[in-house]
PDB file of N, CA and C in Angstrom:
ATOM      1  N   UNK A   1     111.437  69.605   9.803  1.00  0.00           N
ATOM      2  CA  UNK A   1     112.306  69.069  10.825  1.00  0.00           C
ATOM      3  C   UNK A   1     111.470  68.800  12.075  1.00  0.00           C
ATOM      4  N   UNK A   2     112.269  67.988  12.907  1.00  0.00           N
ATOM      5  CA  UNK A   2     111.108  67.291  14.343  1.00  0.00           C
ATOM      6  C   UNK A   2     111.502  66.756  15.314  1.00  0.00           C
ATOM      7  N   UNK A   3     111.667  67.119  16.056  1.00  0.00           N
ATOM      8  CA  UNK A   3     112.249  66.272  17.366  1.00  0.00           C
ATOM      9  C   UNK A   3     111.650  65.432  17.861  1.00  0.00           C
ATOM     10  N   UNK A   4     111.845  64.314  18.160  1.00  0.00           N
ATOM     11  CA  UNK A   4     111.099  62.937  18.296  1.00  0.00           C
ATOM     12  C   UNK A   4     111.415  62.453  19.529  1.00  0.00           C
ATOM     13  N   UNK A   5     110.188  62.034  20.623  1.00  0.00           N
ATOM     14  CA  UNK A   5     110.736  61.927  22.267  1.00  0.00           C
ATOM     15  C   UNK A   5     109.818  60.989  22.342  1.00  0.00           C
ATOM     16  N   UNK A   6     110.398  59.434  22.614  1.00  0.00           N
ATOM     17  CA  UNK A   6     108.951  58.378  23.222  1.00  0.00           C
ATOM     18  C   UNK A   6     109.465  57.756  24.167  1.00  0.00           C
ATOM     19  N   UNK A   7     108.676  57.997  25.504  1.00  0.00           N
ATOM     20  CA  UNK A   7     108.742  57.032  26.352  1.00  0.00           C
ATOM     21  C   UNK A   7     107.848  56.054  25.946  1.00  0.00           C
ATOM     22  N   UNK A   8     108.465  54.534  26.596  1.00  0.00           N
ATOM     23  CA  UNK A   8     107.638  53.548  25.836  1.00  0.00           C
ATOM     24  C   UNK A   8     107.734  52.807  27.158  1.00  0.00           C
ATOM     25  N   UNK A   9     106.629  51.588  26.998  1.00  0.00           N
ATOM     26  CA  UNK A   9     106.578  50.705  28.561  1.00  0.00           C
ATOM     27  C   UNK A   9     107.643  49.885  28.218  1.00  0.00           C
ATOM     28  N   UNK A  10     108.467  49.535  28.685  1.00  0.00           N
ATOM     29  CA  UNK A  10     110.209  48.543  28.093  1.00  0.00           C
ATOM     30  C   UNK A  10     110.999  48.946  27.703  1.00  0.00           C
ATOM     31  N   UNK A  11     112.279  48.587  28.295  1.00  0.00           N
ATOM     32  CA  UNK A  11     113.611  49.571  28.279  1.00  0.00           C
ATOM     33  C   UNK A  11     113.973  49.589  27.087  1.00  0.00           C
ATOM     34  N   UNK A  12     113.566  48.532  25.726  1.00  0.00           N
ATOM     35  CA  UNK A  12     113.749  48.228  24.479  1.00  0.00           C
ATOM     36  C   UNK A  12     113.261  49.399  23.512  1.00  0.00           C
ATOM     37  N   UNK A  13     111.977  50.164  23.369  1.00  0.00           N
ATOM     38  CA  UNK A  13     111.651  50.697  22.692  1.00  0.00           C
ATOM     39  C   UNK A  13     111.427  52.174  22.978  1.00  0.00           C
ATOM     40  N   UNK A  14     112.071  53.225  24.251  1.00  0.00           N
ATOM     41  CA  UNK A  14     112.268  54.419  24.317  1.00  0.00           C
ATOM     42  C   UNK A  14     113.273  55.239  23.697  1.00  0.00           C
ATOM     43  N   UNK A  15     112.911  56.475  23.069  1.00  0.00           N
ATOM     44  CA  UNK A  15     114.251  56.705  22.379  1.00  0.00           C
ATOM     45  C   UNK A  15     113.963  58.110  22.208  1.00  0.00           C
ATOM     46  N   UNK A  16     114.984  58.729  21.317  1.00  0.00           N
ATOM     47  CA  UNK A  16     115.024  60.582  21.209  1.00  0.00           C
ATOM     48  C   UNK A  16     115.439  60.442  19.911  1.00  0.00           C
ATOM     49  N   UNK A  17     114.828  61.057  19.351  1.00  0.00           N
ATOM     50  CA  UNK A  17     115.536  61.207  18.070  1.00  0.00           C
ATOM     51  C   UNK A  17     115.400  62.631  16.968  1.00  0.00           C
ATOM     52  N   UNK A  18     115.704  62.404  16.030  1.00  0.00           N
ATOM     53  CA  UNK A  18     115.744  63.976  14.983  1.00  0.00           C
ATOM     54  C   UNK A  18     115.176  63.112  13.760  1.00  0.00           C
ATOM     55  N   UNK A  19     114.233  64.445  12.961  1.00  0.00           N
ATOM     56  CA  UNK A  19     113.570  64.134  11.946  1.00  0.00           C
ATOM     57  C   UNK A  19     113.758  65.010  10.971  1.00  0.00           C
ATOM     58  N   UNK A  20     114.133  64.868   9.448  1.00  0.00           N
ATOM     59  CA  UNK A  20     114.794  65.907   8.459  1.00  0.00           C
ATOM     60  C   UNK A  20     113.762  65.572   7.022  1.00  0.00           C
ATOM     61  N   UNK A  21     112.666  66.141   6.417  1.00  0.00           N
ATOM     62  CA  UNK A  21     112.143  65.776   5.583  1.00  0.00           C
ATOM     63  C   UNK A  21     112.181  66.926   4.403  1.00  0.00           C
ATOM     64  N   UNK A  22     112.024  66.332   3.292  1.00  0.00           N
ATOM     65  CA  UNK A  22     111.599  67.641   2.005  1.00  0.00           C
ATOM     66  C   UNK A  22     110.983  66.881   1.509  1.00  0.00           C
ATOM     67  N   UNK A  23     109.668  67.386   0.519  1.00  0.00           N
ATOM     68  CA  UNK A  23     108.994  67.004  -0.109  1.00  0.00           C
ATOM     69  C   UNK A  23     108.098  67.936  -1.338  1.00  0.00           C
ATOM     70  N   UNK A  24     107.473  66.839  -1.901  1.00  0.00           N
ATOM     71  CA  UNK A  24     107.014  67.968  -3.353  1.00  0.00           C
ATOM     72  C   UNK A  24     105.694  67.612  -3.759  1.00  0.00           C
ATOM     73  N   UNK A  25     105.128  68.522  -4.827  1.00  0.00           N
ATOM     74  CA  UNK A  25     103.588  68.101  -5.417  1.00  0.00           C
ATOM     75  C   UNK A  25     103.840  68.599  -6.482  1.00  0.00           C
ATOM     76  N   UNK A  26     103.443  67.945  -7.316  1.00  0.00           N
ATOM     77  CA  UNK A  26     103.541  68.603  -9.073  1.00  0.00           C
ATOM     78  C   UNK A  26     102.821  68.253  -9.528  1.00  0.00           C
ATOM     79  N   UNK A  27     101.423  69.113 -10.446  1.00  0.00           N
ATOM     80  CA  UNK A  27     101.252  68.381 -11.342  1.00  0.00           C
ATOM     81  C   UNK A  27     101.457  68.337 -12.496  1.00  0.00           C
ATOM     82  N   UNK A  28     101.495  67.330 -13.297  1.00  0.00           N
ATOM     83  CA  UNK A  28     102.075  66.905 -14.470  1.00  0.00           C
ATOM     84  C   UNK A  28     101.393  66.743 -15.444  1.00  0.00           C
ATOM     85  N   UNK A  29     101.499  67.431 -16.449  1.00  0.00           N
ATOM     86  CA  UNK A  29     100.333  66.911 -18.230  1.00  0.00           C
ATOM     87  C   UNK A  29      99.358  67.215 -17.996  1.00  0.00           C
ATOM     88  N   UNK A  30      99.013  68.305 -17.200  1.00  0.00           N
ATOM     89  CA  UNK A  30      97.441  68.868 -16.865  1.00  0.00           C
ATOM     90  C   UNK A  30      96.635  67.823 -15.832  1.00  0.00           C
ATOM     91  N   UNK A  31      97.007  66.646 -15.764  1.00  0.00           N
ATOM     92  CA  UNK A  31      96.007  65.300 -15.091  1.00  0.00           C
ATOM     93  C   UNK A  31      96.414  64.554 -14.381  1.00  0.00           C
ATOM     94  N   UNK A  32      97.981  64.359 -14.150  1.00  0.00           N
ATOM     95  CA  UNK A  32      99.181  63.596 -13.332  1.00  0.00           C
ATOM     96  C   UNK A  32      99.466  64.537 -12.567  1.00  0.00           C
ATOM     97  N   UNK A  33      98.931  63.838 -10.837  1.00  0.00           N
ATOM     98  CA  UNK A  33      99.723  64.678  -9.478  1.00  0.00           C
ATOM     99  C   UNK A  33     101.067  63.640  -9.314  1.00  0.00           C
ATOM    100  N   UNK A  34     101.948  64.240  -9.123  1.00  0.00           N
ATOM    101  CA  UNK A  34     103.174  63.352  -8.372  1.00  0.00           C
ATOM    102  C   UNK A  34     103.608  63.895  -7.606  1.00  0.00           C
ATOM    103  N   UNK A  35     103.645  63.343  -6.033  1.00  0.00           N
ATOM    104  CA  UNK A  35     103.940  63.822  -4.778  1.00  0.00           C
ATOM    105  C   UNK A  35     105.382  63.171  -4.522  1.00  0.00           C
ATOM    106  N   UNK A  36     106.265  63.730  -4.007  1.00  0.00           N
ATOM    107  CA  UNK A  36     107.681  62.394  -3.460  1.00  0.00           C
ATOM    108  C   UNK A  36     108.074  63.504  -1.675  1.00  0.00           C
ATOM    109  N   UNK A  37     108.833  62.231  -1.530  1.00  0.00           N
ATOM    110  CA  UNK A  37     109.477  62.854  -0.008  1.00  0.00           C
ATOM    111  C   UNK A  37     110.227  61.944   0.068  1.00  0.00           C
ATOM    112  N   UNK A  38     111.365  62.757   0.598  1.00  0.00           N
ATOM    113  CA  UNK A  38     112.720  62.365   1.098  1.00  0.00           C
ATOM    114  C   UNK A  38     112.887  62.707   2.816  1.00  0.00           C
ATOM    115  N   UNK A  39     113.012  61.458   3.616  1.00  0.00           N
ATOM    116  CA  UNK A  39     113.422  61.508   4.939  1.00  0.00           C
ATOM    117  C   UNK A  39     114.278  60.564   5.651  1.00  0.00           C
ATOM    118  N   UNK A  40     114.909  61.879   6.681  1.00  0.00           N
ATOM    119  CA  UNK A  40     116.248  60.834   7.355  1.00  0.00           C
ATOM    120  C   UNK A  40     115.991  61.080   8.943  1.00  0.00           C
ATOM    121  N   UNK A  41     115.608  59.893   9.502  1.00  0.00           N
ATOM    122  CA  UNK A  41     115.871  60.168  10.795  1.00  0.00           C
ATOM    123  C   UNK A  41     116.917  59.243  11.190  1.00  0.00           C
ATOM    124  N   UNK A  42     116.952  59.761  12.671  1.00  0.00           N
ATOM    125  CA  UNK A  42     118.040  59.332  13.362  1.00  0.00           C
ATOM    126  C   UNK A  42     117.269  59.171  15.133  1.00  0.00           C
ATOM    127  N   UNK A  43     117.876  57.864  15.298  1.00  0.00           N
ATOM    128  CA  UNK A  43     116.584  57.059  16.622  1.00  0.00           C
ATOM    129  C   UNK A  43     117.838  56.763  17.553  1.00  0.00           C
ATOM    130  N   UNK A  44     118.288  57.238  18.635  1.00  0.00           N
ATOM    131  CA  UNK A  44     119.073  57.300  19.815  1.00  0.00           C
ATOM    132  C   UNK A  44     118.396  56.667  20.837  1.00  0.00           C
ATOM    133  N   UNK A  45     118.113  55.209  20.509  1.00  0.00           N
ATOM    134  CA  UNK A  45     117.474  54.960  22.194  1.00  0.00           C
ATOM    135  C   UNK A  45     118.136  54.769  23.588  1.00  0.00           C
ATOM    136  N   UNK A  46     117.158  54.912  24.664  1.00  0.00           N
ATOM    137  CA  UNK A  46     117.688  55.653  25.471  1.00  0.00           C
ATOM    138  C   UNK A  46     118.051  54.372  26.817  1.00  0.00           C
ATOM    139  N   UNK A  47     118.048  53.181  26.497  1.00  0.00           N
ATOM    140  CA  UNK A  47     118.389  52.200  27.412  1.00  0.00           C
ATOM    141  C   UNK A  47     119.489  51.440  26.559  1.00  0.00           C
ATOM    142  N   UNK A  48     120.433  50.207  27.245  1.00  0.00           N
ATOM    143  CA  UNK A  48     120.535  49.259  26.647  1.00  0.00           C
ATOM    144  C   UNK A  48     120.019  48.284  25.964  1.00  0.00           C
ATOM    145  N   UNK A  49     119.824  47.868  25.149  1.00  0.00           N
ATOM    146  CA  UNK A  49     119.103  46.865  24.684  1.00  0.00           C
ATOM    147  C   UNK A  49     118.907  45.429  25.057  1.00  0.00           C
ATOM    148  N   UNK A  50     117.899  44.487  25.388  1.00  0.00           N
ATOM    149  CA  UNK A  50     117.650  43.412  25.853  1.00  0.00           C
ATOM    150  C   UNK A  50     117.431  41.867  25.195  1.00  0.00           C
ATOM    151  N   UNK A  51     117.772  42.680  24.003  1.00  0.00           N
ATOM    152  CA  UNK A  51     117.466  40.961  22.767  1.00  0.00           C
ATOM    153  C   UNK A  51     118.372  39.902  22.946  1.00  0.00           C
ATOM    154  N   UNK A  52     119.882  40.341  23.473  1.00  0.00           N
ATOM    155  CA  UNK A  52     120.759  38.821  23.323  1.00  0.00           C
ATOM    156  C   UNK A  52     121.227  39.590  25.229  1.00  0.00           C
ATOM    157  N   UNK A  53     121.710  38.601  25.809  1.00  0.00           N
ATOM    158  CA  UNK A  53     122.141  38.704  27.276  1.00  0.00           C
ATOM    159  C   UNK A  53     124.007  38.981  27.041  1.00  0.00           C
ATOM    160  N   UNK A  54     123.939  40.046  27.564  1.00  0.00           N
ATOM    161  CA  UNK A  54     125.655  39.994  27.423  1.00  0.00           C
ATOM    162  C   UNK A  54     126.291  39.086  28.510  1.00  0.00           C
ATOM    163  N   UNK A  55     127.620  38.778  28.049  1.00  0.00           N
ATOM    164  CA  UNK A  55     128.365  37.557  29.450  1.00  0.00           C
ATOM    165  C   UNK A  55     128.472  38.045  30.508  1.00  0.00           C
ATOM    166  N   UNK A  56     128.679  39.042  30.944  1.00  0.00           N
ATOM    167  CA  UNK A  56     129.189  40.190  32.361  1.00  0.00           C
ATOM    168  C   UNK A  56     127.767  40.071  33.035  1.00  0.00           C
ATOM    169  N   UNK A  57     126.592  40.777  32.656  1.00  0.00           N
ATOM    170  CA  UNK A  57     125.985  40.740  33.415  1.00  0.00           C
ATOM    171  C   UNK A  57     124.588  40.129  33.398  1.00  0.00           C
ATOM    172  N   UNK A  58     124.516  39.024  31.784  1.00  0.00           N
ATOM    173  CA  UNK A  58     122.870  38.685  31.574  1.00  0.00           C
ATOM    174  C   UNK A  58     122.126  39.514  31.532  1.00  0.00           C
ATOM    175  N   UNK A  59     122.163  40.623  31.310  1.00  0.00           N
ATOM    176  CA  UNK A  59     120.906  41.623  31.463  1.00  0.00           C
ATOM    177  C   UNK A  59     120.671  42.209  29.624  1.00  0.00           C
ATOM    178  N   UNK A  60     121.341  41.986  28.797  1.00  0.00           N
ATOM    179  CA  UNK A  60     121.260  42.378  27.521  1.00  0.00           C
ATOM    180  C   UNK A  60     122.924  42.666  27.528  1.00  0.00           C
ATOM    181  N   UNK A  61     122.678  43.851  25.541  1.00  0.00           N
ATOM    182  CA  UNK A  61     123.277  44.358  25.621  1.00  0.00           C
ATOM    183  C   UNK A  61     123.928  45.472  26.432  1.00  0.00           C
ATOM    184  N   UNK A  62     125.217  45.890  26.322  1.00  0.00           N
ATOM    185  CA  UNK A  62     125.975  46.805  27.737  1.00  0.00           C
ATOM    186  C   UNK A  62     125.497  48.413  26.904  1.00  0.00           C
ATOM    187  N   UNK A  63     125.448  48.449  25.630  1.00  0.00           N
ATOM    188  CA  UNK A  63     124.832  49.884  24.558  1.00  0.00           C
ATOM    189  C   UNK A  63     123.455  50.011  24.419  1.00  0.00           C
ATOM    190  N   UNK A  64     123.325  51.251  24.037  1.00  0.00           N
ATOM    191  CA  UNK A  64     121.906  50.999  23.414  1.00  0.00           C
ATOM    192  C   UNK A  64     121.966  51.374  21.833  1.00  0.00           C
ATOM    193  N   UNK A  65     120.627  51.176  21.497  1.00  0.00           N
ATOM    194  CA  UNK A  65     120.710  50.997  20.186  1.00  0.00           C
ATOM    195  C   UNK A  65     120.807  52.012  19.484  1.00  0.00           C
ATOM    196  N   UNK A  66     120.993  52.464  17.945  1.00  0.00           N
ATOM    197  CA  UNK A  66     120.895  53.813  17.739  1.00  0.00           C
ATOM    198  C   UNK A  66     120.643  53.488  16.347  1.00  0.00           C
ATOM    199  N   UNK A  67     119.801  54.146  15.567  1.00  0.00           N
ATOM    200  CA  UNK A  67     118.826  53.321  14.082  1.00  0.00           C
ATOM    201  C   UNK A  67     119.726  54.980  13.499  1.00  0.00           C
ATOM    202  N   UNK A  68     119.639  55.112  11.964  1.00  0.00           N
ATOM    203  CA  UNK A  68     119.852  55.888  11.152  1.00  0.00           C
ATOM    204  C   UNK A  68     118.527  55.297   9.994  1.00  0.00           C
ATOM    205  N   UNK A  69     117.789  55.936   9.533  1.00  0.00           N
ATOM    206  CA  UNK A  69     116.419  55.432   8.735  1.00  0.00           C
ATOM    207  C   UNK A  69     116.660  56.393   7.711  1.00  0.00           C
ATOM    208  N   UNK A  70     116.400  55.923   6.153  1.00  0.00           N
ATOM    209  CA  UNK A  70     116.641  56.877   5.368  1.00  0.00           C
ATOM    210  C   UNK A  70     114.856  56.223   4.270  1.00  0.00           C
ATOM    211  N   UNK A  71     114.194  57.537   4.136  1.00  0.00           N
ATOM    212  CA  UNK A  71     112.561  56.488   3.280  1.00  0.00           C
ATOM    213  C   UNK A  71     113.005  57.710   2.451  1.00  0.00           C
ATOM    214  N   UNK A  72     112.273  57.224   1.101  1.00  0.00           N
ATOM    215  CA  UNK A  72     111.646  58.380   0.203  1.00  0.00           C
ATOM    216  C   UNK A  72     110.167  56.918  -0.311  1.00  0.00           C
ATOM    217  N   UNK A  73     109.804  57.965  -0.953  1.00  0.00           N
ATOM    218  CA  UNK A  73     108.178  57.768  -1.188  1.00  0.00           C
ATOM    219  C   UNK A  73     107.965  58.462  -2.403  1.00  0.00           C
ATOM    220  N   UNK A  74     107.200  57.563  -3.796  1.00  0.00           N
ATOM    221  CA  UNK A  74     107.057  58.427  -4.768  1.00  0.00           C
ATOM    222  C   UNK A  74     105.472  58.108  -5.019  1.00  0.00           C
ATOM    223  N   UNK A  75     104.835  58.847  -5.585  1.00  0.00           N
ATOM    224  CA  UNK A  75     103.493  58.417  -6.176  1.00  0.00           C
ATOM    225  C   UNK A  75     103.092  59.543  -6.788  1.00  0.00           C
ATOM    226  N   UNK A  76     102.354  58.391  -7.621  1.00  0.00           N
ATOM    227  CA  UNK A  76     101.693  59.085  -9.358  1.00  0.00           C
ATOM    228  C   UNK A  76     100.300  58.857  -9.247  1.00  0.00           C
ATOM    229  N   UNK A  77      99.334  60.019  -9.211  1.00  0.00           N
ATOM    230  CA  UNK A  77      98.149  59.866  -9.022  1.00  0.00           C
ATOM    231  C   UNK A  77      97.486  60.326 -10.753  1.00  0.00           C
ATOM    232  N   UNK A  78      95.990  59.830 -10.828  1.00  0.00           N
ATOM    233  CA  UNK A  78      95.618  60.098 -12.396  1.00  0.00           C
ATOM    234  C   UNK A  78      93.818  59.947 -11.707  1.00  0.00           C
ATOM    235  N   UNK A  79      93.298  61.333 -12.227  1.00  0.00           N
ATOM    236  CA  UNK A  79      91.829  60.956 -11.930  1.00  0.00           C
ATOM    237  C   UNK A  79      91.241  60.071 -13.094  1.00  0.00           C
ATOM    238  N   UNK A  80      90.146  59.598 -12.972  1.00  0.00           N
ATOM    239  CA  UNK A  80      89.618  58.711 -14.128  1.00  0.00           C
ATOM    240  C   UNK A  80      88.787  59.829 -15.054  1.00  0.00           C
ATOM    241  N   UNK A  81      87.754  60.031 -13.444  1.00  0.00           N
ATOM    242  CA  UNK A  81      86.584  60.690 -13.274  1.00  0.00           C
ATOM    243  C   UNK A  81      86.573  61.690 -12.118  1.00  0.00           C
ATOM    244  N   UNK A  82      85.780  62.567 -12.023  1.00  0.00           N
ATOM    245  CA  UNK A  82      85.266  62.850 -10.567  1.00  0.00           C
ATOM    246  C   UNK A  82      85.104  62.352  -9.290  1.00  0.00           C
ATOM    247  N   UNK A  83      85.015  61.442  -9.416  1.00  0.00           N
ATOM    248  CA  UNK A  83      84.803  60.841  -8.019  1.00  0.00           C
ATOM    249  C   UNK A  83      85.632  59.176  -8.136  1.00  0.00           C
ATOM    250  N   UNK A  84      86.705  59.231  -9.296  1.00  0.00           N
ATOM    251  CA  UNK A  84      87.310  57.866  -8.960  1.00  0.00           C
ATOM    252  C   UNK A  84      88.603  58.111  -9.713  1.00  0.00           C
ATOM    253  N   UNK A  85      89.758  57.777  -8.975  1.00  0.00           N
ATOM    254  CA  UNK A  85      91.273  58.107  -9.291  1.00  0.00           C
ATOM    255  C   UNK A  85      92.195  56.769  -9.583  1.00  0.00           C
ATOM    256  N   UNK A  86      93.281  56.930 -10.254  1.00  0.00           N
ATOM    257  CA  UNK A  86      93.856  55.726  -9.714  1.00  0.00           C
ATOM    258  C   UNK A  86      95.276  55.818  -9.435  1.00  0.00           C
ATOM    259  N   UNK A  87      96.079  55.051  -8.678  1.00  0.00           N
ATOM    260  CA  UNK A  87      97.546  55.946  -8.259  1.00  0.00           C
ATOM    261  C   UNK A  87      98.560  54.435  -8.929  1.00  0.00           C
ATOM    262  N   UNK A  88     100.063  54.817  -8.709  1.00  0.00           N
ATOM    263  CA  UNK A  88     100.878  53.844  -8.345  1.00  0.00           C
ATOM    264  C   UNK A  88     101.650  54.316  -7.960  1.00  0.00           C
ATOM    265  N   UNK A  89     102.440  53.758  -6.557  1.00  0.00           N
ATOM    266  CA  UNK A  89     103.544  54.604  -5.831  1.00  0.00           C
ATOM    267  C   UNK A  89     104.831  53.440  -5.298  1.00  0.00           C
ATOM    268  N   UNK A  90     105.665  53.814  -4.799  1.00  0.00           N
ATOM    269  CA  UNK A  90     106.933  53.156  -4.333  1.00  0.00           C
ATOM    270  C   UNK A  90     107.759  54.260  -3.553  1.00  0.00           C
ATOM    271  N   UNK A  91     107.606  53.091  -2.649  1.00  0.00           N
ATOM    272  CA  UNK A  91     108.527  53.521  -1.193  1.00  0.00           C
ATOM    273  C   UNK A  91     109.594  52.575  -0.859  1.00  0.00           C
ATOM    274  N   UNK A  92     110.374  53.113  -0.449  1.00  0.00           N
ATOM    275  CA  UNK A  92     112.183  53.010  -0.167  1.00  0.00           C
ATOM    276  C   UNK A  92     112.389  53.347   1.397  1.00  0.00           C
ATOM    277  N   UNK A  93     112.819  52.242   1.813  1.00  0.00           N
ATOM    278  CA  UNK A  93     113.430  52.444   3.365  1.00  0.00           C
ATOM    279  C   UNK A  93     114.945  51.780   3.378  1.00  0.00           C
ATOM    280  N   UNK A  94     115.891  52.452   3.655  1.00  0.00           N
ATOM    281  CA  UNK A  94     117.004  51.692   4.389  1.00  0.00           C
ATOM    282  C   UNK A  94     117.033  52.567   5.743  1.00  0.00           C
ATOM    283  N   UNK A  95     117.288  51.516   6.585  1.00  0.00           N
ATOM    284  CA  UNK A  95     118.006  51.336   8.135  1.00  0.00           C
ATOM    285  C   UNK A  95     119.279  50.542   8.611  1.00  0.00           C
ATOM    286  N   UNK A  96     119.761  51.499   8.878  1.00  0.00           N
ATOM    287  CA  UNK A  96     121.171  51.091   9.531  1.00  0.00           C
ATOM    288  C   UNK A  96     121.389  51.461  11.371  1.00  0.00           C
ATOM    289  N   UNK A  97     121.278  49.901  12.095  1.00  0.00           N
ATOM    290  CA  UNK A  97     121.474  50.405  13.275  1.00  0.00           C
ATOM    291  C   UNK A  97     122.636  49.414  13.759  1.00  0.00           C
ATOM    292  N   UNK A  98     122.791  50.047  15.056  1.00  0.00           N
ATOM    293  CA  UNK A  98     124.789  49.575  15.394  1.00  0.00           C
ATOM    294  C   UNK A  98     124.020  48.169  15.997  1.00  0.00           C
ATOM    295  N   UNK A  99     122.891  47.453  15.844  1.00  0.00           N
ATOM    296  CA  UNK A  99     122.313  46.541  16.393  1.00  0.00           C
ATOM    297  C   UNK A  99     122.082  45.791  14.878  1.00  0.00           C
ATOM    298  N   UNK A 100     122.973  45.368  14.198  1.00  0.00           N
ATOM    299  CA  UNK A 100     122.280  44.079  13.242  1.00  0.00           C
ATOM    300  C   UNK A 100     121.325  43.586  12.720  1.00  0.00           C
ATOM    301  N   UNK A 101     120.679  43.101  13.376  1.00  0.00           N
ATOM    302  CA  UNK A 101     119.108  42.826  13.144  1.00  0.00           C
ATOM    303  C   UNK A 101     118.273  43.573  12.998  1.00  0.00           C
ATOM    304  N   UNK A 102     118.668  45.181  13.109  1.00  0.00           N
ATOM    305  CA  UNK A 102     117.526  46.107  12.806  1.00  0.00           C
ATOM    306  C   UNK A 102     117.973  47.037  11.515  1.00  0.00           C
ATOM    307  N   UNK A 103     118.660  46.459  10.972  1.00  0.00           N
ATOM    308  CA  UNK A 103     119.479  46.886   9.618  1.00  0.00           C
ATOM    309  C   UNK A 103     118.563  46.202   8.368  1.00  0.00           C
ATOM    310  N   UNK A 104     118.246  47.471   7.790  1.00  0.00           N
ATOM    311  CA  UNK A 104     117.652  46.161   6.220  1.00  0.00           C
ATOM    312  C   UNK A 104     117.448  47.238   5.031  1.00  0.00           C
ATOM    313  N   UNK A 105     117.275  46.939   3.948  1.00  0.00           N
ATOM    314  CA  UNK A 105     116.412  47.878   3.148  1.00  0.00           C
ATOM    315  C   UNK A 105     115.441  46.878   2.539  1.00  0.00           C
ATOM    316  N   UNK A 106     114.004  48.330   1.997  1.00  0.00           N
ATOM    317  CA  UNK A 106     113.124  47.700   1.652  1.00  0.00           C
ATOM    318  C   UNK A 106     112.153  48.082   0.868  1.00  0.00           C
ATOM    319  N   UNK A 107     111.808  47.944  -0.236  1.00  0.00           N
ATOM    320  CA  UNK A 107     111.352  48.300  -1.685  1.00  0.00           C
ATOM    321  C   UNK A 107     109.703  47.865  -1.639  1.00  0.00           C
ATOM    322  N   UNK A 108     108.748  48.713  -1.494  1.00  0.00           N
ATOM    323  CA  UNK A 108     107.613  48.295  -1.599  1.00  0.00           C
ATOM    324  C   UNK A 108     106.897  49.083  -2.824  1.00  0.00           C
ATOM    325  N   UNK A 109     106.583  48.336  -3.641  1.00  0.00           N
ATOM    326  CA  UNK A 109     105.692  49.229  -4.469  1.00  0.00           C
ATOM    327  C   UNK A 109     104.004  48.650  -4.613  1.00  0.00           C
ATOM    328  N   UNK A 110     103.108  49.777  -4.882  1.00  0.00           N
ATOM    329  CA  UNK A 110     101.589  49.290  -4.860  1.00  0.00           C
ATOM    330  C   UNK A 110     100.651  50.139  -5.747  1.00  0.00           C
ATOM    331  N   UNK A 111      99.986  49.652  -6.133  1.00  0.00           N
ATOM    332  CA  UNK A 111      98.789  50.688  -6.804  1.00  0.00           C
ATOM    333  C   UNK A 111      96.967  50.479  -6.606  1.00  0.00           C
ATOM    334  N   UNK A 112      96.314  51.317  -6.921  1.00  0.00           N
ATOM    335  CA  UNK A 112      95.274  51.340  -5.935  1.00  0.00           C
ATOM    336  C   UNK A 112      94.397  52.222  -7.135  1.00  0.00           C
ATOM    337  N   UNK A 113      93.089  52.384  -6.290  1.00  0.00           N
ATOM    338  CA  UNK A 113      92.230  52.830  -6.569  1.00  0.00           C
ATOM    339  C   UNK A 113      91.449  53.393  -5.554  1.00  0.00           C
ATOM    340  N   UNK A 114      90.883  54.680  -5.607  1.00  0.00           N
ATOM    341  CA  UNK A 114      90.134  55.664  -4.601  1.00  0.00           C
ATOM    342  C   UNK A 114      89.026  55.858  -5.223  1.00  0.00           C
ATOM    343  N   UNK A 115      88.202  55.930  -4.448  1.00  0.00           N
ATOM    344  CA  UNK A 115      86.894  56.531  -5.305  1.00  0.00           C
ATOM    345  C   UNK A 115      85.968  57.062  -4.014  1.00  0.00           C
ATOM    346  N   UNK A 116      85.724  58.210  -4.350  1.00  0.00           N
ATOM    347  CA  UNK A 116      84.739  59.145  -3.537  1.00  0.00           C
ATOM    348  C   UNK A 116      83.363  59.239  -3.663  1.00  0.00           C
ATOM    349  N   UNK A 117      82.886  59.533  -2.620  1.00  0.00           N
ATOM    350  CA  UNK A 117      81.640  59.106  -2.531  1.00  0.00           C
ATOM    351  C   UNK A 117      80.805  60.145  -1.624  1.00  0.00           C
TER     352      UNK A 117
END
């Protein structure tokens, strides 16, 4: 858990927020690590927001914004060798904020190769 405090230069991107994570390591079949994490924050920023001008006063929105973020993260690691591994993982984000445009979900998956040296 984490309490999250950024002042930022612009009334757009300061905020307070809470951070809630669990996560794991296993390994698997003697040779498969699989790591995952599950996290939810929650982003309370701390001005109105400035992207569209409200009618009353042109200055933005009259609220500010407030994000709900939900990620998990999975990955499957496999050594080859000693000094060279290879992974594939996928990560998951949805965001829901009372601001529209900062609402989305989003599915990335990738795989790779490490090698030490």
């Amino acid at each position: 858990a984490a309490r999250l405090h950024n002042n930022a230069d612009g009334t757009d991107h300061g905020y307070r927020g809470n951070r809630f994570s669990v996560g794991t390591r296993l390994t698997l079949f003697d040779s498969y690590l699989f790591t995952g994490e599950v996290a939810k924050t929650s982003y309370n920023y701390t001005s109105p927001h400035s992207l569209a001008p409200n009618t009353a006063t042109g200055a933005g929105f009259t609220f500010a914004r407030k994000d709900d973020v939900t990620s998990v993260n999975l990955r499957v690691s496999r050594p080859v060798n000693d000094r060279v591994s290879v992974f594939a993982k996928f990560d998951y984000t949805r965001a829901q904020s009372n601001l529209l445009l900062f609402s989305y979900s989003q599915n990335v998956f990738g795989a790779g190769v490490v090698a030490r040296f």
